[in-house]
Protein backbone atom coordinates (compact mmCIF):
# COMPACT_ATOMS: atom_id res chain seq x y z
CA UNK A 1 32.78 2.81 -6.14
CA UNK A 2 32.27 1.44 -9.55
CA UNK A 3 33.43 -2.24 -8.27
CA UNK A 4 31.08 -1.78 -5.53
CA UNK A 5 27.81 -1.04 -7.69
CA UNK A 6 28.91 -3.80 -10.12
CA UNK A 7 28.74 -6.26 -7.37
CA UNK A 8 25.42 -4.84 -6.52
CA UNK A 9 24.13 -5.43 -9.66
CA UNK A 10 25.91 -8.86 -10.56
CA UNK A 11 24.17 -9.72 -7.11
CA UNK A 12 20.52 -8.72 -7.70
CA UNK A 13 20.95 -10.91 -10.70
CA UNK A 14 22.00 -13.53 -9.13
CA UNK A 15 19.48 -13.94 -6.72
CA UNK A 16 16.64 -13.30 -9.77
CA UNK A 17 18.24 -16.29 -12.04
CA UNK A 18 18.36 -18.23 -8.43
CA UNK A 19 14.78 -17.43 -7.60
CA UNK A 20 13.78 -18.53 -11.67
CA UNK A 21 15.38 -21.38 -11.21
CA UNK A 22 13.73 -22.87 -7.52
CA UNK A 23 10.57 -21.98 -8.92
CA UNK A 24 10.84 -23.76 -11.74
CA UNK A 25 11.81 -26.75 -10.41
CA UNK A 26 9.15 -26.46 -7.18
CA UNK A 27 5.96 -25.78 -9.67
CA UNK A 28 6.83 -27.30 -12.97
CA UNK A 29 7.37 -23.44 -14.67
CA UNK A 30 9.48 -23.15 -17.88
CA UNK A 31 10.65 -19.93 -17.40
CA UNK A 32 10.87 -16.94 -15.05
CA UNK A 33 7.75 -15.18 -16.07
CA UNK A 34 6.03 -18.00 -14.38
CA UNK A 35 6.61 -16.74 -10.69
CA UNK A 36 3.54 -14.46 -10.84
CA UNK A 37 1.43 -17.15 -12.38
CA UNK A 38 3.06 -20.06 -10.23
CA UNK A 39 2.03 -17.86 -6.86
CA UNK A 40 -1.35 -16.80 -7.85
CA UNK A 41 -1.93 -21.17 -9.23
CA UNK A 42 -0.66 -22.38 -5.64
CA UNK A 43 -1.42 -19.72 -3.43
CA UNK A 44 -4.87 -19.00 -4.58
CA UNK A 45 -4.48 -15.36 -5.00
CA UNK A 46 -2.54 -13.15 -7.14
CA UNK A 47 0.46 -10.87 -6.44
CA UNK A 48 -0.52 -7.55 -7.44
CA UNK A 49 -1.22 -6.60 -3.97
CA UNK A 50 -1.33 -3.32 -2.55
CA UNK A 51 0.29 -2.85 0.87
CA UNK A 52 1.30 1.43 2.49
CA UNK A 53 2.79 1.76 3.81
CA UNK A 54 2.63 0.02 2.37
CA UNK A 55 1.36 -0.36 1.29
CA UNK A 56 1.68 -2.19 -1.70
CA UNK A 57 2.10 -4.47 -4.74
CA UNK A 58 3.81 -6.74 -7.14
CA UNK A 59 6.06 -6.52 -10.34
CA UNK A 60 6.03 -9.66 -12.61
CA UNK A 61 9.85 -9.73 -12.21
CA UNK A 62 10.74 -11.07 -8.61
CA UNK A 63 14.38 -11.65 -6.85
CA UNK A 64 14.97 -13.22 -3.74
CA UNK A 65 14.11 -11.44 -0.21
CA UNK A 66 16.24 -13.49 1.91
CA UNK A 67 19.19 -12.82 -0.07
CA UNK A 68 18.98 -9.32 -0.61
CA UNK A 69 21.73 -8.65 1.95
CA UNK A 70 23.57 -9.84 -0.75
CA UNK A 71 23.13 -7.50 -3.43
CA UNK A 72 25.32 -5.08 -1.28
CA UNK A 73 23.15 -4.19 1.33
CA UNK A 74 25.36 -5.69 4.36
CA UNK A 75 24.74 -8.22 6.95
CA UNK A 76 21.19 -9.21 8.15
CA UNK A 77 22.24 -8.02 11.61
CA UNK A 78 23.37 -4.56 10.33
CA UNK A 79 20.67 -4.08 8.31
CA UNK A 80 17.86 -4.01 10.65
CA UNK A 81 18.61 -0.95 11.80
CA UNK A 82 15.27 1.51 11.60
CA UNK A 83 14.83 4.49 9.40
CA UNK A 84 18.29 3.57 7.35
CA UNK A 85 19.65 4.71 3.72
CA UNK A 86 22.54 5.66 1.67
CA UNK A 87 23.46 7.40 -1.34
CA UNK A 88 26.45 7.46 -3.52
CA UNK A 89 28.25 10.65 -2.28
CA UNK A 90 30.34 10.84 -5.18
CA UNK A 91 33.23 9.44 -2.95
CA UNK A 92 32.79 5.94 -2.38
CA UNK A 93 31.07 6.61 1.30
CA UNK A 94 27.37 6.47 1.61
CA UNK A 95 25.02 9.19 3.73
CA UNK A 96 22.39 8.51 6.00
CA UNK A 97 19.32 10.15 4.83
CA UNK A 98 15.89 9.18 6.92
CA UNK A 99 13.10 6.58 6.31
CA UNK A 100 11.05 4.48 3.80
CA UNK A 101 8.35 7.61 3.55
CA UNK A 102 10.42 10.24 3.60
CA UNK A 103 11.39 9.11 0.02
CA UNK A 104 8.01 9.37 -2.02
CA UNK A 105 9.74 10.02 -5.46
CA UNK A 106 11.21 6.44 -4.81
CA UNK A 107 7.99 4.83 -2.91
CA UNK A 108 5.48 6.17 -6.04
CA UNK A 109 7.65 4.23 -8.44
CA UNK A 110 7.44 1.05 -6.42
CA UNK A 111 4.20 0.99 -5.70
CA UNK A 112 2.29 3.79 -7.72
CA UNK A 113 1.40 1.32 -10.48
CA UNK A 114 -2.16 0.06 -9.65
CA UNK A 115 -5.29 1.29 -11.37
CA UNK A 116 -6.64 3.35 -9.43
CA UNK A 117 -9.10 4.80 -11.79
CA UNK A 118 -10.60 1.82 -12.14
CA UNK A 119 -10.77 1.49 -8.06
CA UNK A 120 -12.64 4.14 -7.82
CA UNK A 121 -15.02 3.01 -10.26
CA UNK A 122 -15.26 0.02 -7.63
CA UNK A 123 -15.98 2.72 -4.65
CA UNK A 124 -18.66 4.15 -6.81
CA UNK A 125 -20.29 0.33 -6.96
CA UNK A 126 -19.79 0.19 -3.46
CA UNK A 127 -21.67 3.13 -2.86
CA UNK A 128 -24.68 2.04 -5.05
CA UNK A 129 -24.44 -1.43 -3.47
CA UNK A 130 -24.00 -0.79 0.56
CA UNK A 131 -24.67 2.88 0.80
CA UNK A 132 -27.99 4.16 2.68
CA UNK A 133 -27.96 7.46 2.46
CA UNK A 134 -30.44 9.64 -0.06
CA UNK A 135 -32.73 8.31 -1.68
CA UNK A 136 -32.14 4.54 -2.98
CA UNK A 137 -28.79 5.64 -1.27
CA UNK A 138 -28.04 8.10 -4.06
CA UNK A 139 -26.15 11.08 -3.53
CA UNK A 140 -26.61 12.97 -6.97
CA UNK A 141 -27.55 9.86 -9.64
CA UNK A 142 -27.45 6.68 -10.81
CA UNK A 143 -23.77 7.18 -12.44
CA UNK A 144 -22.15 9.22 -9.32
CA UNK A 145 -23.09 7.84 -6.57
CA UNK A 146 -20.33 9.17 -4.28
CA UNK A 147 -19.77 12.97 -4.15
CA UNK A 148 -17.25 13.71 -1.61
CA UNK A 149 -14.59 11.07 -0.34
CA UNK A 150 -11.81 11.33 2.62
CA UNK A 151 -8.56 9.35 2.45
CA UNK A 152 -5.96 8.53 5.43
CA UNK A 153 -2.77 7.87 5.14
CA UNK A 154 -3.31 8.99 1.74
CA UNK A 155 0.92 8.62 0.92
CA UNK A 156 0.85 10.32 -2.65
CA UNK A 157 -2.55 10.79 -2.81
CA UNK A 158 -2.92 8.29 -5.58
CA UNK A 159 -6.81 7.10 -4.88
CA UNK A 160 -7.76 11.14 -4.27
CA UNK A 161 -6.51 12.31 -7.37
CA UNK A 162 -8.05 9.64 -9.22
CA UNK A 163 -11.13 10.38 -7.40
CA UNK A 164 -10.91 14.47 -8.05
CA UNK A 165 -10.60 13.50 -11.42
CA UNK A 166 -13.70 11.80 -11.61
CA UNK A 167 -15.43 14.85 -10.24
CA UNK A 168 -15.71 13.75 -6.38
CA UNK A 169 -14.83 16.28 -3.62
CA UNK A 170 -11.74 14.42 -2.35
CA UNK A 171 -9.35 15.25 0.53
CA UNK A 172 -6.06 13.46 1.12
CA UNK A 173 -4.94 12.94 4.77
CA UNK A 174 -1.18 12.42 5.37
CA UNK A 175 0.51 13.17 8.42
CA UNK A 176 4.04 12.68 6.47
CA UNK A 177 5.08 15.98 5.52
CA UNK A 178 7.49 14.46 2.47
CA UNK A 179 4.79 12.63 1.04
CA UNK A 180 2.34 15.85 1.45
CA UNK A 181 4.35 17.83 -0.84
CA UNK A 182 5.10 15.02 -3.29
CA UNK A 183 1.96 15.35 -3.85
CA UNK A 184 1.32 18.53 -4.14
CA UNK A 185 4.05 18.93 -6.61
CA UNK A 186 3.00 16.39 -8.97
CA UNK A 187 -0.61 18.24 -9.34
CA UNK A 188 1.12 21.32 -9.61
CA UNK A 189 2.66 19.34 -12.50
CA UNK A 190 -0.39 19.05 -14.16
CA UNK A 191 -1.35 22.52 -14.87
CA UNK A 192 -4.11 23.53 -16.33
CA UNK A 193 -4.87 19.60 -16.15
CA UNK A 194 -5.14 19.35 -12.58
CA UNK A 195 -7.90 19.12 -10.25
CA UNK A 196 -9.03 21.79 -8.64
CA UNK A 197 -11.56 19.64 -6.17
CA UNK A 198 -9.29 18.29 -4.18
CA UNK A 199 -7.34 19.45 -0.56
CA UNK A 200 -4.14 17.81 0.66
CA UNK A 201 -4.30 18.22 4.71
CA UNK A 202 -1.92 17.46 7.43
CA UNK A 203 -3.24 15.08 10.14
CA UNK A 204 -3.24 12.01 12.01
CA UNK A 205 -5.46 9.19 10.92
CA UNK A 206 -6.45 8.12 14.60
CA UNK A 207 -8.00 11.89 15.32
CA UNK A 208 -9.41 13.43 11.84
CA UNK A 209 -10.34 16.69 13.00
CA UNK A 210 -11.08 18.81 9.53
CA UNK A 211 -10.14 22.39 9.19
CA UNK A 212 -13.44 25.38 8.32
CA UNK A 213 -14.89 24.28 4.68
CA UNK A 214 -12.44 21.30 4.46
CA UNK A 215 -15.18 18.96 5.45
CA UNK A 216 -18.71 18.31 3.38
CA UNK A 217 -21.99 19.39 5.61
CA UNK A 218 -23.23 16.55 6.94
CA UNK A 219 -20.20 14.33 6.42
CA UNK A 220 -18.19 12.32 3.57
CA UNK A 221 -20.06 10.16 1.58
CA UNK A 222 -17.15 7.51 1.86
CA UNK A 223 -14.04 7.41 3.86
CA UNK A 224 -11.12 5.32 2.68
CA UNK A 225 -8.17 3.00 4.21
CA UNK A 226 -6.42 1.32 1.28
CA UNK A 227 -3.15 -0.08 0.29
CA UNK A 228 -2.59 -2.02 3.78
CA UNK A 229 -2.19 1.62 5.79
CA UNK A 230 -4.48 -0.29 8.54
CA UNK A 231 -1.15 -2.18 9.47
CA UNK A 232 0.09 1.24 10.77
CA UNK A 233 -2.66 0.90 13.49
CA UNK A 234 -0.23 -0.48 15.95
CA UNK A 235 -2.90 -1.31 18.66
CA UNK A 236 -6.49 -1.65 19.79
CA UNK A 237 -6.37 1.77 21.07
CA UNK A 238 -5.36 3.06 17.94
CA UNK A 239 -7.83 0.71 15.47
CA UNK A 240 -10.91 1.98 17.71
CA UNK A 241 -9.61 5.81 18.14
CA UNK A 242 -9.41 5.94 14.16
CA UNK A 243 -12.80 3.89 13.10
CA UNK A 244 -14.43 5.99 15.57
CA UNK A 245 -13.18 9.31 14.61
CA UNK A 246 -14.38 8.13 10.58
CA UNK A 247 -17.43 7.71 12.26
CA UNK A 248 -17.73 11.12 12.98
CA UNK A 249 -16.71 12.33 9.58
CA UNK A 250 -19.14 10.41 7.62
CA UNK A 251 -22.73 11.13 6.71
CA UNK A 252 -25.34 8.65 7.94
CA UNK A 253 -25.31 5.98 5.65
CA UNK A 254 -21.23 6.45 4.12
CA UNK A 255 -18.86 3.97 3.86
CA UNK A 256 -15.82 3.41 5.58
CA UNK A 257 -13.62 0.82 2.88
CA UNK A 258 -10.79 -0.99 4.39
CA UNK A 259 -7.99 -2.89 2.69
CA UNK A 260 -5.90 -5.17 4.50
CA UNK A 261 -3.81 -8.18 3.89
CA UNK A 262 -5.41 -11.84 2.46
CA UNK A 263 -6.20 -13.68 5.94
CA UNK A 264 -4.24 -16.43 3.54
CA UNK A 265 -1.24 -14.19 4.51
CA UNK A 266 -1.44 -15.21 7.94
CA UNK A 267 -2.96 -18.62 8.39
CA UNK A 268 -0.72 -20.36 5.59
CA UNK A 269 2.01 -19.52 7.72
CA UNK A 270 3.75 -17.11 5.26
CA UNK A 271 3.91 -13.83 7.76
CA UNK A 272 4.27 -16.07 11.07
CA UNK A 273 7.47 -18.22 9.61
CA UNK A 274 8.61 -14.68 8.43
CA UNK A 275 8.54 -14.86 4.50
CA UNK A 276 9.44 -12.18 2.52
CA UNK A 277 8.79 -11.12 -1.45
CA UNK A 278 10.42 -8.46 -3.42
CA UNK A 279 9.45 -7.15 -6.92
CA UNK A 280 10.98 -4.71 -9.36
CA UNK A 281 9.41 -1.85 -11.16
CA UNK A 282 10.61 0.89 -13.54
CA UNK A 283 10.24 4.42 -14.46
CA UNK A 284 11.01 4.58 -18.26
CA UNK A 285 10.18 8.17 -17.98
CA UNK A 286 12.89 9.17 -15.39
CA UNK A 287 14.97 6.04 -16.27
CA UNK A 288 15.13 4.39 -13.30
CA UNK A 289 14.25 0.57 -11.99
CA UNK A 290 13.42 0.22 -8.30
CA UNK A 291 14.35 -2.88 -6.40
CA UNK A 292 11.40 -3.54 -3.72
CA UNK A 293 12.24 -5.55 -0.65
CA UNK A 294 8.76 -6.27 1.09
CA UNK A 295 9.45 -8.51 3.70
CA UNK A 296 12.87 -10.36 4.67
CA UNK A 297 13.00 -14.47 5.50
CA UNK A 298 13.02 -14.72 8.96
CA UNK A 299 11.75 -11.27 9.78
CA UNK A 300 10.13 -11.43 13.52
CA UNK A 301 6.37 -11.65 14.06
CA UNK A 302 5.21 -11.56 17.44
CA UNK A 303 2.02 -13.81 17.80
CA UNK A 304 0.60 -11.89 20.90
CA UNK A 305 0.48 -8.35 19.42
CA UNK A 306 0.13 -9.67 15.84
CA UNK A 307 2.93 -7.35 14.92
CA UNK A 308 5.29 -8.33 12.03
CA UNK A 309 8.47 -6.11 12.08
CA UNK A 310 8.53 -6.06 8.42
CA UNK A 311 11.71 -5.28 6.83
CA UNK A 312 11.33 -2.87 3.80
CA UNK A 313 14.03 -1.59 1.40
CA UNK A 314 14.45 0.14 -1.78
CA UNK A 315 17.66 -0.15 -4.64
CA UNK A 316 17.11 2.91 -6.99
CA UNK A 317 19.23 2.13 -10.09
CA UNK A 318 19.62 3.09 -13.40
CA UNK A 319 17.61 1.24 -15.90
CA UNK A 320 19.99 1.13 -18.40
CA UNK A 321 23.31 0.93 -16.69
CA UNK A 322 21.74 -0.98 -13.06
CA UNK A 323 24.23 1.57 -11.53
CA UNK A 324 23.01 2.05 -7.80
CA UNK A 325 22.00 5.33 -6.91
CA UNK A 326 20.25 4.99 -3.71
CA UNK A 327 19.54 2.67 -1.03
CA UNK A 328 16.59 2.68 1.30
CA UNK A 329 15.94 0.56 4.40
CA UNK A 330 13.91 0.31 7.12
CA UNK A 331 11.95 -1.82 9.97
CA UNK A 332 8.18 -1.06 9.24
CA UNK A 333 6.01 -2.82 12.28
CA UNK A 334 2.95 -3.92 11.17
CA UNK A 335 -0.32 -4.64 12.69
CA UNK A 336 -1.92 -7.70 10.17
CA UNK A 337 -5.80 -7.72 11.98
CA UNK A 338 -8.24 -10.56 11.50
CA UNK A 339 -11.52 -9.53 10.07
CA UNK A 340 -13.39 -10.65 13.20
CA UNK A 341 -10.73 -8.20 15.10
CA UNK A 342 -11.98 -5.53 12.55
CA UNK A 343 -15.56 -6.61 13.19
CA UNK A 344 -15.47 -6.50 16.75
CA UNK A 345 -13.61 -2.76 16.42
CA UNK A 346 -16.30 -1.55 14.22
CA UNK A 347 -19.15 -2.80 15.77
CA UNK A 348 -17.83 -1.31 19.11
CA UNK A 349 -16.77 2.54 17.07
CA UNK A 350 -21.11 2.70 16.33
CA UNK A 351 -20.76 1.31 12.41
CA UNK A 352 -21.98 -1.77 11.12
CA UNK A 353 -20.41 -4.56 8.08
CA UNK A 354 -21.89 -4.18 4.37
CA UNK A 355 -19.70 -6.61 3.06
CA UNK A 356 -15.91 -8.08 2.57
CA UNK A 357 -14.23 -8.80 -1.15
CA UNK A 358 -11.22 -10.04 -1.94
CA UNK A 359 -9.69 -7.52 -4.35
CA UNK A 360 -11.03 -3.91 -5.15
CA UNK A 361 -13.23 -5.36 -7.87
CA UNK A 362 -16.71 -6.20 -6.68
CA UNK A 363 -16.89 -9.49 -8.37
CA UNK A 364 -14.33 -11.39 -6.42
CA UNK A 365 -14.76 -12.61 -3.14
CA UNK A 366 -12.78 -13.25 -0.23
CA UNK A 367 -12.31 -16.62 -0.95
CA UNK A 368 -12.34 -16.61 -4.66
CA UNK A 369 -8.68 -17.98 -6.52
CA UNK A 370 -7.89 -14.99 -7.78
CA UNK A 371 -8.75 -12.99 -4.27
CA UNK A 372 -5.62 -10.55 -3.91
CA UNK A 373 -6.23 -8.82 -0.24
CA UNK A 374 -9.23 -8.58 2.05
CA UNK A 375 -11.60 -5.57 1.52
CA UNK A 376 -13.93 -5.01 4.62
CA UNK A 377 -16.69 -1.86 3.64
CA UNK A 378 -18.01 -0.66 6.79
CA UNK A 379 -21.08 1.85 7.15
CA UNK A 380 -22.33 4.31 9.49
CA UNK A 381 -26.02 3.25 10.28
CA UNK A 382 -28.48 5.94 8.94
């Protein structure tokens, strides 16, 4: 066993140093620290993006996608297997345990790393920007403008805590039942700290249908779709079922936000040739380093349905001794939408565009350098 997660390891820094070194030499960087720079200089965007399901981001540290099969996680053709993982069993084996989201501890290391504090502050602007409901399309004043918010496919609940902490009415929708109680446990964590304005809920983001007192008379003020968890709309069917059912949650005049992935993602070729990235992050707290796979070279996306069978895998090691602890993998389908597609759905759900940016700060747009993803806010005409 100890041979095995050696190799593991001696792989997944192999394939870094390899990665260092073919950027390098392709953009002129001196060391490896340059990959983040080098993508966001040639690409005209940064990395840091956030994808749910992905959902979701960037580390500054990258190793090779296409070659992760060989940091000891077996052939390309055995790996695509859906919902797959292992663990060391203490005996050399592995055991199958379930899928990418049914491991939250792992998934809110790899991606829980974004500000969201400060996004929120950017769905407050939003609201004073594109909102028309109240009076000059306040809801209390000109410092909180939003006062109750609704997030699907809320994963950990990252953007609804952040939100509750702020003082907005927030409920998280999750239909994963793993990711529910993750967290619900880590507010429980926080004691006497911890929100008390804010309701995890069970349900399906294609038919929100809100328990007695769970939802706000008269609607949310905003509704929220973030971290690329519109990919998980597999179809039409499902895009117009869900912006229609946020219709009928919001108050006359609320915004619906949307993230999805940089068009640049899909017209420079990068998701249709099948490109992957991969990141690491770490836990100092719990001592752990997670090994994101998002994306594998060659992974297959189907140009009729727009669906990119996205291979996504996590390495949970030890930070200090890189011994493998866990391995995660799984075939994620995708849906990556156009924003004319998302136009066309909205329009035909009853709500109307306030306006597209290309990273959850209000003073990029979509086609600005530094423009990470593609932020469509929709709004229910008062």
């Amino acid at each position: 066993r100890d041979a095995i997660d050696a190799r593991r390891v001696a792989g997944m820094r192999a394939v870094a140093r390899a990665v260092a070194r073919r950027v390098e030499r392709a953009r002129g960087f001196a060391t490896a620290r340059g990959i983040a720079d080098a993508r966001a200089a040639t690409r005209a965007r940064g990395v840091a993006r956030g994808t749910a399901g992905a959902r979701r981001g960037r580390g500054t540290r990258s190793w090779d996608a296409g070659r992760a099969r060989d940091a000891g996680r077996g052939t390309r053709d055995a790996g695509r297997v859906r919902g797959t993982s292992a663990r060391d069993d203490g005996g050399g084996g592995v055991d199958a345990e379930g899928r990418v989201y049914d491991e939250p501890e792992v998934y809110d290391v790899a991606f829980g790393f974004r500000d969201f504090e400060k996004e929120i502050e950017f769905v407050r602007e939003c609201a004073r920007r594109h909102a028309r409901y109240g009076e000059g399309g306040m809801v209390v004043d000109a410092t909180r403008t939003v006062a109750s918010a609704l997030e699907l496919g809320a994963g950990p609940a990252w953007h609804s805590v952040a939100a509750a902490k702020g003082g907005i009415q927030a409920v998280a929708l999750e239909q994963n039942a793993a990711m529910r109680a993750h967290a619900m446990n880590k507010l429980a964590a926080l004691g006497d700290a911890a929100p008390r304005n804010i309701r995890i809920v069970e349900g399906d983001m294609r038919d929100v249908a809100m328990a007695p007192m769970t939802k706000p008379e008269g609607g949310f003020d905003v509704a929220l779709m973030l971290l690329g968890t519109a990919a998980h709309l597999l179809t039409h069917d499902d895009a117009m079922r869900c912006f229609k059912s946020v219709r009928e949650n919001l108050r006359p005049g609320g915004l619906f936000i949307v993230e999805l992935e940089h068009p640049w993602d899909l017209f420079s070729g990068e998701i249709a040739q099948g490109q992957g990235d991969a990141w690491e992050r770490v836990d100092e707290e719990k001592g752990v380093k997670v090994y994101v796979e998002w994306g594998r070279d060659g992974d297959n996306f189907d140009i009729e349905s727009q669906i990119y069978e996205r291979t996504v895998s996590f390495s949970l090691v030890d930070a200090s001794t890189e011994a493998v602890l866990k391995i995660v993998q799984e075939v994620v389908p995708c849906k990556i939408f156009t924003a004319p597609e998302m136009v066309a759905l909205a329009n035909a759900a009853g709500l109307e565009v306030a306006a597209t940016y290309g990273d959850m700060d209000g003073r990029i747009a979509l086609d600005d350098e530094n423009a990470h993803n593609m932020i469509m806010i929709f709004r229910r005409p008062s």
